[in-house]
Protein backbone atom coordinates (compact mmCIF):
# COMPACT_ATOMS: atom_id res chain seq x y z
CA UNK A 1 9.00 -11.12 10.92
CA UNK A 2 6.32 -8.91 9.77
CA UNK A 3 2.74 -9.84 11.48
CA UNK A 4 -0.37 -7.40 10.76
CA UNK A 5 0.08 -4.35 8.95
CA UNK A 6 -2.45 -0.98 8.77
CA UNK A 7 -2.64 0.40 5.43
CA UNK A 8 -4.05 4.12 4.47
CA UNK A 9 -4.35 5.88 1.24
CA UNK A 10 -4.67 9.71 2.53
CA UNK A 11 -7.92 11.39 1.78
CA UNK A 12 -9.42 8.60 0.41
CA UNK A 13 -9.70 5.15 2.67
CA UNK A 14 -9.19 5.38 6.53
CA UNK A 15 -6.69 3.18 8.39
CA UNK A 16 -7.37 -0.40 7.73
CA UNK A 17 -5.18 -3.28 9.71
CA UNK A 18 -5.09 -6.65 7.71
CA UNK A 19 -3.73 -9.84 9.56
CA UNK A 20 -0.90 -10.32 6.66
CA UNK A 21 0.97 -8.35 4.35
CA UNK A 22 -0.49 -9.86 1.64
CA UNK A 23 -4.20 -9.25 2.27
CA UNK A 24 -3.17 -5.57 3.10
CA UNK A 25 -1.41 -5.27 -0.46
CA UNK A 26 -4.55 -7.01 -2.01
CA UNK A 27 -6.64 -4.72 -0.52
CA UNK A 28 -4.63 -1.52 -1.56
CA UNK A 29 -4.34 -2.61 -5.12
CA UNK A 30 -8.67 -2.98 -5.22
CA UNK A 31 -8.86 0.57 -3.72
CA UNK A 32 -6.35 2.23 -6.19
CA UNK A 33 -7.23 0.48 -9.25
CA UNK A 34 -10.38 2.13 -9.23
CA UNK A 35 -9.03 5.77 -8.74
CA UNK A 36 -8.58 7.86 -11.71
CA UNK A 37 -4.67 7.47 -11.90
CA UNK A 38 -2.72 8.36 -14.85
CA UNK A 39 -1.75 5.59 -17.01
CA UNK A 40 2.22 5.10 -16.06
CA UNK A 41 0.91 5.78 -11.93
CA UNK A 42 -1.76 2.89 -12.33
CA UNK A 43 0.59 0.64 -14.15
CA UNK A 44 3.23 1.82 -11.90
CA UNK A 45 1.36 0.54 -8.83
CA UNK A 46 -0.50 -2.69 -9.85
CA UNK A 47 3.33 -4.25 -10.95
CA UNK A 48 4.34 -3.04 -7.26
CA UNK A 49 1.12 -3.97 -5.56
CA UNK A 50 0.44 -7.28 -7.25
CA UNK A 51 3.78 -8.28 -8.94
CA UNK A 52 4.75 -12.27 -7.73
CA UNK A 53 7.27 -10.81 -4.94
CA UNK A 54 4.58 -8.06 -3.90
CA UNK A 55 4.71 -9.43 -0.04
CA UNK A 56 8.67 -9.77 -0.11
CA UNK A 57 9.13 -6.48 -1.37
CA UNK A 58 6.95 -4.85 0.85
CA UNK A 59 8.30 -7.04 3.65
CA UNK A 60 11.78 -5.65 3.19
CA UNK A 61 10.36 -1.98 3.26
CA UNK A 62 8.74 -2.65 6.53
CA UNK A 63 11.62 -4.74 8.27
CA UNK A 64 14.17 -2.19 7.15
CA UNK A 65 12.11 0.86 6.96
CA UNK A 66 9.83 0.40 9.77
CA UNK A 67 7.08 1.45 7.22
CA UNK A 68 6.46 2.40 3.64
CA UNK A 69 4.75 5.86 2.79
CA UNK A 70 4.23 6.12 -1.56
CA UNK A 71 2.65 9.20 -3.43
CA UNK A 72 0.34 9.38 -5.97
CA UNK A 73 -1.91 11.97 -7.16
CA UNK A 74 -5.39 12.32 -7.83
CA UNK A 75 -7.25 14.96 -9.82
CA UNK A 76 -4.44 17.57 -8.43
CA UNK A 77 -4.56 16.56 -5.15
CA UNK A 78 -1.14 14.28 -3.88
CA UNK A 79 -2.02 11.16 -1.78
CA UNK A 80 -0.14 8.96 0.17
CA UNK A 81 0.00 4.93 0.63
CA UNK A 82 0.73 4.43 4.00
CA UNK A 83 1.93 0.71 5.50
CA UNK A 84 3.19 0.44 8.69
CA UNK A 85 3.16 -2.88 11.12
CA UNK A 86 0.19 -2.67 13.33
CA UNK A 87 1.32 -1.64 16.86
CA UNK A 88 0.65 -5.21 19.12
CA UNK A 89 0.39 -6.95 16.10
């Protein structure tokens, strides 16, 4: 079972921990959808970020993975989304 998660997007938010996966994937979704993505990236990552299994899917990267790391890129500069579980959490 998945408890708190820390979420990052690289060069543009610092580490944030969020109490459930849900509130973490919430929170992503309000930072990127305000970034100037290409069309297919933004559409891309609101179905992933916001789709009705959002917290199951990302549950299943985290309990199998041990984290999730994503790329996008922003005015020619490559990001990452970064999700781990929160260490003690």
């Amino acid at each position: 079972m998945i408890g708190a998660v820390t979420v990052e997007l690289t060069g543009i938010t610092g580490p944030a921990s969020f109490a459930r996966v849900g509130d973490a994937l919430a929170a992503l979704w309000a930072a990127m959808r305000v970034l100037a993505l290409d069309e297919s990236t933004h559409r891309a990552y609101e179905y992933f970020l916001t789709r009705p299994d959002a917290v199951e899917r990302a549950t299943e990267f985290l309990e199998r993975d041990g984290g999730l790391t994503l790329t996008f890129e922003v005015a020619g500069r490559v990001h990452l989304l970064r999700m781990h579980p929160t260490a003690g959490g």
